[in-house]
C-alpha atoms as a PDB file:
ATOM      1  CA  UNK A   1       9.073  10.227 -46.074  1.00  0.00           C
ATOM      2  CA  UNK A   2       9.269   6.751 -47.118  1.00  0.00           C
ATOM      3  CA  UNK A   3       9.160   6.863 -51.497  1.00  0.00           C
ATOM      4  CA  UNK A   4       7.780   3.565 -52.913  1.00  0.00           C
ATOM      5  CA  UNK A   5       7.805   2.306 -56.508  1.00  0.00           C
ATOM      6  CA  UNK A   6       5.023   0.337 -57.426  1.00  0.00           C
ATOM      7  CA  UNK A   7       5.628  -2.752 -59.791  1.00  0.00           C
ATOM      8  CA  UNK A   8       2.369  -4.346 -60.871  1.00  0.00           C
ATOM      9  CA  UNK A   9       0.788  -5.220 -64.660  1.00  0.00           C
ATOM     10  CA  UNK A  10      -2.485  -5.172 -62.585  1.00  0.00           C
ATOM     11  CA  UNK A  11      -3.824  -1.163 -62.500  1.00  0.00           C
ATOM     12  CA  UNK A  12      -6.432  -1.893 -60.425  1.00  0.00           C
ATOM     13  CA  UNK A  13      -4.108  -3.284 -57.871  1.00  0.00           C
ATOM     14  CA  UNK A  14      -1.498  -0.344 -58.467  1.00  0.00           C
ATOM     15  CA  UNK A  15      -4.870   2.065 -57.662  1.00  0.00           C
ATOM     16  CA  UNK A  16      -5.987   0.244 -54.390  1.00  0.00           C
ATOM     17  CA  UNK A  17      -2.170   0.484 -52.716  1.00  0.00           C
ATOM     18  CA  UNK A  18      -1.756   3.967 -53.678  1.00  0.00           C
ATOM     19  CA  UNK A  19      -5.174   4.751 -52.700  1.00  0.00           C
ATOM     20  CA  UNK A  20      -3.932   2.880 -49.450  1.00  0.00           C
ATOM     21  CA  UNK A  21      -0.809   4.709 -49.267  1.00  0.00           C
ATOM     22  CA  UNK A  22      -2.249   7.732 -49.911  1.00  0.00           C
ATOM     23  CA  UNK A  23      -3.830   7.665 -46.425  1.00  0.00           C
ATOM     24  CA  UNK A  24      -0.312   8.236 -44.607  1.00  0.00           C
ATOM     25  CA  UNK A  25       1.108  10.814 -43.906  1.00  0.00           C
ATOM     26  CA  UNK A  26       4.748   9.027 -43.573  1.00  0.00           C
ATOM     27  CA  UNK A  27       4.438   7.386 -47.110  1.00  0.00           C
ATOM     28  CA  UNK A  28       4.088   8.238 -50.644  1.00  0.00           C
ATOM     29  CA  UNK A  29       4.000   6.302 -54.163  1.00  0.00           C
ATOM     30  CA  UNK A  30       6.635   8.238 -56.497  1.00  0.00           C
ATOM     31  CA  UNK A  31       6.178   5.985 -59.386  1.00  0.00           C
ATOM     32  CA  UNK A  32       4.939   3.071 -61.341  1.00  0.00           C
ATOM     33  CA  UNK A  33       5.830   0.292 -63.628  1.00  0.00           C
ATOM     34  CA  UNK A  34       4.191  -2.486 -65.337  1.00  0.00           C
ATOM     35  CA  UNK A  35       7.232  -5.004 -66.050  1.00  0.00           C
ATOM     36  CA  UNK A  36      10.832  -5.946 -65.408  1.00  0.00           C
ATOM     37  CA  UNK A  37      12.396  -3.529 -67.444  1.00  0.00           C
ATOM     38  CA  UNK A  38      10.561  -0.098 -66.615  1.00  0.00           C
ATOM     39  CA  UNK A  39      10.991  -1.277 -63.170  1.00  0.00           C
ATOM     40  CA  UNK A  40      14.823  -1.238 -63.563  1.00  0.00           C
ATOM     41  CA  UNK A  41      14.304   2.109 -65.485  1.00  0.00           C
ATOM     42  CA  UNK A  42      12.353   3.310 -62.886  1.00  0.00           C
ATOM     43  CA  UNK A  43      14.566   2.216 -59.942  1.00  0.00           C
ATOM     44  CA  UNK A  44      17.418   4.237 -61.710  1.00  0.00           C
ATOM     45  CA  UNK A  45      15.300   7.162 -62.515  1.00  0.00           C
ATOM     46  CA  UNK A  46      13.785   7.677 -59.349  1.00  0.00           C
ATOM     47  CA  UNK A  47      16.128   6.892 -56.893  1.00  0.00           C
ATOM     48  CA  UNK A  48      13.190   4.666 -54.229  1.00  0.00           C
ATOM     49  CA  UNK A  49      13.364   3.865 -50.745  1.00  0.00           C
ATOM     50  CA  UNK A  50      11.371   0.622 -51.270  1.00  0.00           C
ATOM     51  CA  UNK A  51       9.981  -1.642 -54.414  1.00  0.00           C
ATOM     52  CA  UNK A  52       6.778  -3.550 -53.708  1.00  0.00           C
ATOM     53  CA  UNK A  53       6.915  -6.275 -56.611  1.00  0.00           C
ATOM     54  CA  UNK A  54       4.268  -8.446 -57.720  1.00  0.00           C
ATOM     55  CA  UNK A  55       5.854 -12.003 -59.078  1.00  0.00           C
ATOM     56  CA  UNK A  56       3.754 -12.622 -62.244  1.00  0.00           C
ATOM     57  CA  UNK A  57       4.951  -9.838 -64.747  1.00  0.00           C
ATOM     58  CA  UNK A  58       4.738  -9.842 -68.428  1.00  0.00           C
ATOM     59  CA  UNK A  59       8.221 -10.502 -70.181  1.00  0.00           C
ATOM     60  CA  UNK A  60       9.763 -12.498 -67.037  1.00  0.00           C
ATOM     61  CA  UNK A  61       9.267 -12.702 -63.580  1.00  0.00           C
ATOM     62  CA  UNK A  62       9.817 -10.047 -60.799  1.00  0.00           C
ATOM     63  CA  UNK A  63      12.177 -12.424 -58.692  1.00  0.00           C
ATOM     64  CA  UNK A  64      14.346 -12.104 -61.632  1.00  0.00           C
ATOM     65  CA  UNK A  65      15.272  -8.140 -61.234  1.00  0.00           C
ATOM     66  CA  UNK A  66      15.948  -8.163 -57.356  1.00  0.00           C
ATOM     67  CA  UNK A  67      19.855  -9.212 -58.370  1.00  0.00           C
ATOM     68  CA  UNK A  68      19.569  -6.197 -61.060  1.00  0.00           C
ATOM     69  CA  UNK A  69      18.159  -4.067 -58.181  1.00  0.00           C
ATOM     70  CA  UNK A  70      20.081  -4.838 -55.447  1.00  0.00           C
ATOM     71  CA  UNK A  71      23.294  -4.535 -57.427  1.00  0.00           C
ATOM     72  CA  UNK A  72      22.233  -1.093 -59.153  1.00  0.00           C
ATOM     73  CA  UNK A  73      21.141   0.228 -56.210  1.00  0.00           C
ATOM     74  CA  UNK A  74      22.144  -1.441 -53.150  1.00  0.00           C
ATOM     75  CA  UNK A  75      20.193   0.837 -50.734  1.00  0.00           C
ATOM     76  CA  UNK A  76      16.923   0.286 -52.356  1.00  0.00           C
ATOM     77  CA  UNK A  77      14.590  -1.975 -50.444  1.00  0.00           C
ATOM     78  CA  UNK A  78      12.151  -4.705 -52.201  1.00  0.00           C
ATOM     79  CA  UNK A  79       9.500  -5.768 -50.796  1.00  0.00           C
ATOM     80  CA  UNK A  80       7.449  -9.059 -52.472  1.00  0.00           C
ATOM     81  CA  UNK A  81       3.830  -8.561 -52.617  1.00  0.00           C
ATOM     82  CA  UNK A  82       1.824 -11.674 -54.455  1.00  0.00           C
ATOM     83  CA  UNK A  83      -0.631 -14.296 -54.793  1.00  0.00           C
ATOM     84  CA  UNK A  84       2.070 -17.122 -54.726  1.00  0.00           C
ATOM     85  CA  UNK A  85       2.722 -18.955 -51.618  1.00  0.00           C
ATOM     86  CA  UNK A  86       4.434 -21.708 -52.803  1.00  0.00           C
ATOM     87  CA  UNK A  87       7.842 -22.225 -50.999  1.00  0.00           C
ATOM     88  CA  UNK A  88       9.780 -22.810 -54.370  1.00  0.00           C
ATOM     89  CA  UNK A  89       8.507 -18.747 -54.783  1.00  0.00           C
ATOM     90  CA  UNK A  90       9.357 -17.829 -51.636  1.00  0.00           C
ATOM     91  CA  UNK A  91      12.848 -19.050 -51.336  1.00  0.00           C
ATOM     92  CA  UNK A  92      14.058 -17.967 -54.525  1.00  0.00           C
ATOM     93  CA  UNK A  93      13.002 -14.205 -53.866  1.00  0.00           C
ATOM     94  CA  UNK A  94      14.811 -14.550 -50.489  1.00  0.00           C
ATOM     95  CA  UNK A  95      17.752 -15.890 -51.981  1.00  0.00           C
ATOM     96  CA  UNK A  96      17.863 -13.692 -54.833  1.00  0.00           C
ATOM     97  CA  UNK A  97      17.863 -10.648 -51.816  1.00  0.00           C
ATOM     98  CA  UNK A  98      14.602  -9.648 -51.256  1.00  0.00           C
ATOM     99  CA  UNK A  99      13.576  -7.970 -47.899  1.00  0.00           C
ATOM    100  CA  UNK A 100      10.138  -9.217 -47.585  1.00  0.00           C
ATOM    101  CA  UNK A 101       7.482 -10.865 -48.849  1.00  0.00           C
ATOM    102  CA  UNK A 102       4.117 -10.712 -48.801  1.00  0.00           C
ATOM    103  CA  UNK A 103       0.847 -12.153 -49.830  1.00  0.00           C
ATOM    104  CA  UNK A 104      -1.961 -10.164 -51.550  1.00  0.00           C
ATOM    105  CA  UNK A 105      -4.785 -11.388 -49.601  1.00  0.00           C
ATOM    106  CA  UNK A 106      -2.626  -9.472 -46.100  1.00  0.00           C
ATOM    107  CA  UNK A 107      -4.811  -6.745 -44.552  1.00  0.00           C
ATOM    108  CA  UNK A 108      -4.134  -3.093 -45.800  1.00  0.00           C
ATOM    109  CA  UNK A 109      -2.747  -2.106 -42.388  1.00  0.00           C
ATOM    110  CA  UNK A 110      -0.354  -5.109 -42.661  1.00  0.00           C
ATOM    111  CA  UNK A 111       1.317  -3.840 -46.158  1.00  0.00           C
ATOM    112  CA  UNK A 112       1.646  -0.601 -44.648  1.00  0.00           C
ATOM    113  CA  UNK A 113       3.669  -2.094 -41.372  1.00  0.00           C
ATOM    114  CA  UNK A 114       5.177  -3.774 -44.056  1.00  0.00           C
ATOM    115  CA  UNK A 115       6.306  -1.260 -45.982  1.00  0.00           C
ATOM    116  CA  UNK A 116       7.551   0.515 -42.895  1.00  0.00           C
ATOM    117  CA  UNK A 117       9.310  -2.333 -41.539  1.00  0.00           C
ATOM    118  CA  UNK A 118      11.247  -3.249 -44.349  1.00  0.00           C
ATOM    119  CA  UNK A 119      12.229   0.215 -45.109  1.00  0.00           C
ATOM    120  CA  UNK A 120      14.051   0.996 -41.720  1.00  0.00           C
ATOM    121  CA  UNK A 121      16.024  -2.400 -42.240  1.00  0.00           C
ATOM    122  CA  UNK A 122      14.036  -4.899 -41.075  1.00  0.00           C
ATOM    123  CA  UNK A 123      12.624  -7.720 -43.060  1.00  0.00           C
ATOM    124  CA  UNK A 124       9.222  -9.053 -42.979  1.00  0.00           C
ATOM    125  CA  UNK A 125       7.732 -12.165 -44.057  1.00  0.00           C
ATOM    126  CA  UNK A 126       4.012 -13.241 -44.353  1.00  0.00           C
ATOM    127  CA  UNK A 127       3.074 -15.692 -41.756  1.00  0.00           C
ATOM    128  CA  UNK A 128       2.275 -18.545 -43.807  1.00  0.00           C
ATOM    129  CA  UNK A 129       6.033 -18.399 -45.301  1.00  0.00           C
ATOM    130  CA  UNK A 130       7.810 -18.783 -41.676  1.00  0.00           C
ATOM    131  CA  UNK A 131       5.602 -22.502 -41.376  1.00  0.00           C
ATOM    132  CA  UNK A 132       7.747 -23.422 -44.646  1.00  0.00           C
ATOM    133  CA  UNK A 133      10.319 -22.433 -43.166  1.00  0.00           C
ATOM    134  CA  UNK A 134       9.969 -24.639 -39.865  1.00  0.00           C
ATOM    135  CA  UNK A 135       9.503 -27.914 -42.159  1.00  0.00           C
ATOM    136  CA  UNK A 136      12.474 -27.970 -44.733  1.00  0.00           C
ATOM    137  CA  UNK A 137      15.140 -30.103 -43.692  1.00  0.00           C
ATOM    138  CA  UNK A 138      17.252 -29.231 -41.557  1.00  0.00           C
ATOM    139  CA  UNK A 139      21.158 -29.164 -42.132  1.00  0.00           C
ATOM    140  CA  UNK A 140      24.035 -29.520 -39.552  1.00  0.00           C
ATOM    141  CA  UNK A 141      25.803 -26.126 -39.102  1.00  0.00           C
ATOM    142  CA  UNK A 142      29.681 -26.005 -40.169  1.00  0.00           C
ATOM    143  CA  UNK A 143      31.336 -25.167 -37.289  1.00  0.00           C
ATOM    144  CA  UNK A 144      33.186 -22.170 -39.172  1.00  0.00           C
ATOM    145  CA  UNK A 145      30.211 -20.729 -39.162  1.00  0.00           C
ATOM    146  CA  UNK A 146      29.320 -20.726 -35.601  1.00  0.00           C
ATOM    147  CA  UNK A 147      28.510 -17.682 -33.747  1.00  0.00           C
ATOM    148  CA  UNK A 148      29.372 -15.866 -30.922  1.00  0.00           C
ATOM    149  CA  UNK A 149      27.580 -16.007 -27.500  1.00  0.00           C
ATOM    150  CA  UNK A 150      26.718 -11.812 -28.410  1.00  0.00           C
ATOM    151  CA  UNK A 151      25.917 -12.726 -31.748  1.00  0.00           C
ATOM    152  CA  UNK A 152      23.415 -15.451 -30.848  1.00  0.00           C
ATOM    153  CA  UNK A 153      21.884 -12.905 -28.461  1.00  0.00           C
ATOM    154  CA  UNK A 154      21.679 -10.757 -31.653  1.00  0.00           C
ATOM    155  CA  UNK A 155      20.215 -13.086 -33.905  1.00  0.00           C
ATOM    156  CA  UNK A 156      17.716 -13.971 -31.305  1.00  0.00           C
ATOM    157  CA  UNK A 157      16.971 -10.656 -31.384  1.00  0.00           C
ATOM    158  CA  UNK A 158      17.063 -10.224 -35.385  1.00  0.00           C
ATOM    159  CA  UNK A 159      14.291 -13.227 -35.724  1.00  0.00           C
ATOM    160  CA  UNK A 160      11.897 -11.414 -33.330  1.00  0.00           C
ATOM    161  CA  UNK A 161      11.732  -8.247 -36.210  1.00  0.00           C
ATOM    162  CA  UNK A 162      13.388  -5.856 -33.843  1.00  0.00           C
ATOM    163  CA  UNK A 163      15.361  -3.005 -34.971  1.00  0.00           C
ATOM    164  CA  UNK A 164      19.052  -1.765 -34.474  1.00  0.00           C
ATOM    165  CA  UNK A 165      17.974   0.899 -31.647  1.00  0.00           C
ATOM    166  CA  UNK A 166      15.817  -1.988 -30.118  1.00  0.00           C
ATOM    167  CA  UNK A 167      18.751  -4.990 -30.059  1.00  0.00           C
ATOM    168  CA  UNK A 168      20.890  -1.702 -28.585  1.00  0.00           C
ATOM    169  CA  UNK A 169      18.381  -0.874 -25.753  1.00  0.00           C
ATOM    170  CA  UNK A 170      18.148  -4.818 -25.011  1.00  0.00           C
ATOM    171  CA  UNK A 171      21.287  -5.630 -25.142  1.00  0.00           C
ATOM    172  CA  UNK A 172      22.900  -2.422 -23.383  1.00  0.00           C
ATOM    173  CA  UNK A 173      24.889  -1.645 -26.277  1.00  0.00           C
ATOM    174  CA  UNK A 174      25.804   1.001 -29.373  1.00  0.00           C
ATOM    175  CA  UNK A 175      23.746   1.078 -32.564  1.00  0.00           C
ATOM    176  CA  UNK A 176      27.469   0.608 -34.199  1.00  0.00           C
ATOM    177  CA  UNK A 177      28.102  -2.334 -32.164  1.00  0.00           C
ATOM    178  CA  UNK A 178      24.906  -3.808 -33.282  1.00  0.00           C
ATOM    179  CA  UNK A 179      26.033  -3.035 -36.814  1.00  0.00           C
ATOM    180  CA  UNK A 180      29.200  -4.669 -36.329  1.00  0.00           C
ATOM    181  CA  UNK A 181      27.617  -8.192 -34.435  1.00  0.00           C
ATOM    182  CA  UNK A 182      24.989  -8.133 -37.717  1.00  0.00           C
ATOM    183  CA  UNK A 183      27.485  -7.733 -40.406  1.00  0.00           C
ATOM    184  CA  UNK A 184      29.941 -11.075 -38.641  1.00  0.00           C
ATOM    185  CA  UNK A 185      26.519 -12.747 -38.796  1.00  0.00           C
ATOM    186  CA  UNK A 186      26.079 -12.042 -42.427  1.00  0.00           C
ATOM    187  CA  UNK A 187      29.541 -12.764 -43.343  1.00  0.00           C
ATOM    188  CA  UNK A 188      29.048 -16.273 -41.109  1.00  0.00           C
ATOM    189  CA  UNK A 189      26.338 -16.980 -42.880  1.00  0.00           C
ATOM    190  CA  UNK A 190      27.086 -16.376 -46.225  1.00  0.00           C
ATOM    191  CA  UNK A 191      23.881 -13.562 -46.865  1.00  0.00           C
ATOM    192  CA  UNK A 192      23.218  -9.950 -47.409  1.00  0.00           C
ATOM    193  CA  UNK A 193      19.722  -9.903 -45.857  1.00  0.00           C
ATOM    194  CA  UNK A 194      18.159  -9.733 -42.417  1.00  0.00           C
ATOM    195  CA  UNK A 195      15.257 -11.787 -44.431  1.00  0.00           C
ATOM    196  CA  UNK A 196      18.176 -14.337 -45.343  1.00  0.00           C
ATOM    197  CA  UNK A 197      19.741 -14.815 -41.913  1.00  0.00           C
ATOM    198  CA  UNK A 198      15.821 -15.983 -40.887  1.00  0.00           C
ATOM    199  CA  UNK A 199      15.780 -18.239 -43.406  1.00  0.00           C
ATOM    200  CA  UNK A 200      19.573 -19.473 -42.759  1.00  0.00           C
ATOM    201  CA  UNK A 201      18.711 -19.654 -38.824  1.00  0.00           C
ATOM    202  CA  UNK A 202      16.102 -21.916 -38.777  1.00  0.00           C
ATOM    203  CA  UNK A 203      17.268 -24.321 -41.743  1.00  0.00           C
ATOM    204  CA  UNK A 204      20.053 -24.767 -39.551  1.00  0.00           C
ATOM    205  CA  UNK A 205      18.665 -24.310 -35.957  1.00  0.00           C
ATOM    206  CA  UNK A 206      21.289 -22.082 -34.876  1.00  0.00           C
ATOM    207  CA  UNK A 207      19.041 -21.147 -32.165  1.00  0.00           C
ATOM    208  CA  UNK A 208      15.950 -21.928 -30.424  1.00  0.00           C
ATOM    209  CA  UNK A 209      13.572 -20.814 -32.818  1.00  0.00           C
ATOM    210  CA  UNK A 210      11.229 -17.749 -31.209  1.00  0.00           C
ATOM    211  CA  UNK A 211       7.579 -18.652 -30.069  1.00  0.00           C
ATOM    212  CA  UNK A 212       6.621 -15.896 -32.723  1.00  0.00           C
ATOM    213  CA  UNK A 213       7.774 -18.040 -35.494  1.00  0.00           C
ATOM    214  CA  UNK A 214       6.076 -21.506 -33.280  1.00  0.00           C
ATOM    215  CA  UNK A 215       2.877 -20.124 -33.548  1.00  0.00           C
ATOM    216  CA  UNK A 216       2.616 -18.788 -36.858  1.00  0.00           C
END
């Protein structure tokens, strides 16, 4: 069972996603909290598998307690649910270590695959964020930095959103080996996200960037 905290100062939004999540059997809302703070309280209290946070809270913003997060509670996933597609938004979350992010107006059956996703590791990002991705500048790669042929093969895989068992079954090899190739990456890279390494990839065009990401 996947246990979600809910961080919104809007109740009517807090009512639609549980009323959302309430529909699967593989998910379920353990708690709630209205700002930064009773988030962090909550987070500690509760012990989540996954934060959706909204952005515009009162008393600071939400990008501002994935550090607190992350460093309280380093298994805890957050996910970014809002209205603000700006890139200056969406890079800062990123940076600051969030898993996903996503926009308000997504389909219902897209935060749940969402929230799904991002739980089992993987990190998910609207599709209007990966086109600001494509057009920031793009900076040469240090060559301390440069990867493996196996590594590239895993990255390749890590920018099409597939999982540890999937890179394994494609790649003929261990779940622990994947482990291994995606923690050199990080380290390489300088990042502590899957969401991250996207972002790091195609600044830098370390690889061919997927179709997935062309067409979105």
């Amino acid at each position: 069972m996947i246990r979600v905290l809910l961080v919104d100062d809007h109740a009517v939004l807090r009512d639609g996603l549980k009323n959302i999540i309430g529909m699967e059997d593989d998910i379920t809302v353990i708690g709630e909290a209205v700002s930064g703070s009773e988030a962090l309280k909550k987070v500690e209290e509760l012990q989540p598998d996954l934060v959706l946070l909204d952005i515009n809270m009162p008393n600071g913003t939400g990008i501002e307690i994935i550090p607190q997060i992350k460093q309280r509670s380093p298994h805890v996933k957050v996910c970014i649910l809002t209205m603000y597609s700006h890139e200056e938004y969406f890079m800062t979350a990123i940076r600051e270590g969030a898993d996903g992010y996503l926009l308000k107006d997504s389909p219902s059956e897209e935060v749940v695959s969402a929230i799904r996703n991002v739980a089992s590791g993987q990190s998910v990002i609207h599709p209007s964020m990966t086109k600001a991705l494509i057009s920031i500048h793009q900076q040469p790669q240090s060559q301390e930095n440069e990867l493996s042929a196996r590594e590239k093969e895993v990255l390749l895989c890590l920018l099409e959103g597939m999982s540890n068992k999937e890179i394994a079954s494609k790649l003929f090899i261990s779940d622990k080996t994947v482990k291994i190739h995606i923690s050199k990456i990080f380290k390489k890279f300088g990042v502590k996200s899957r969401s991250q390494v996207i972002i790091y990839a195609v600044q830098n065009q370390v690889v061919p960037v997927p179709d997935n990401f062309k067409n979105n």
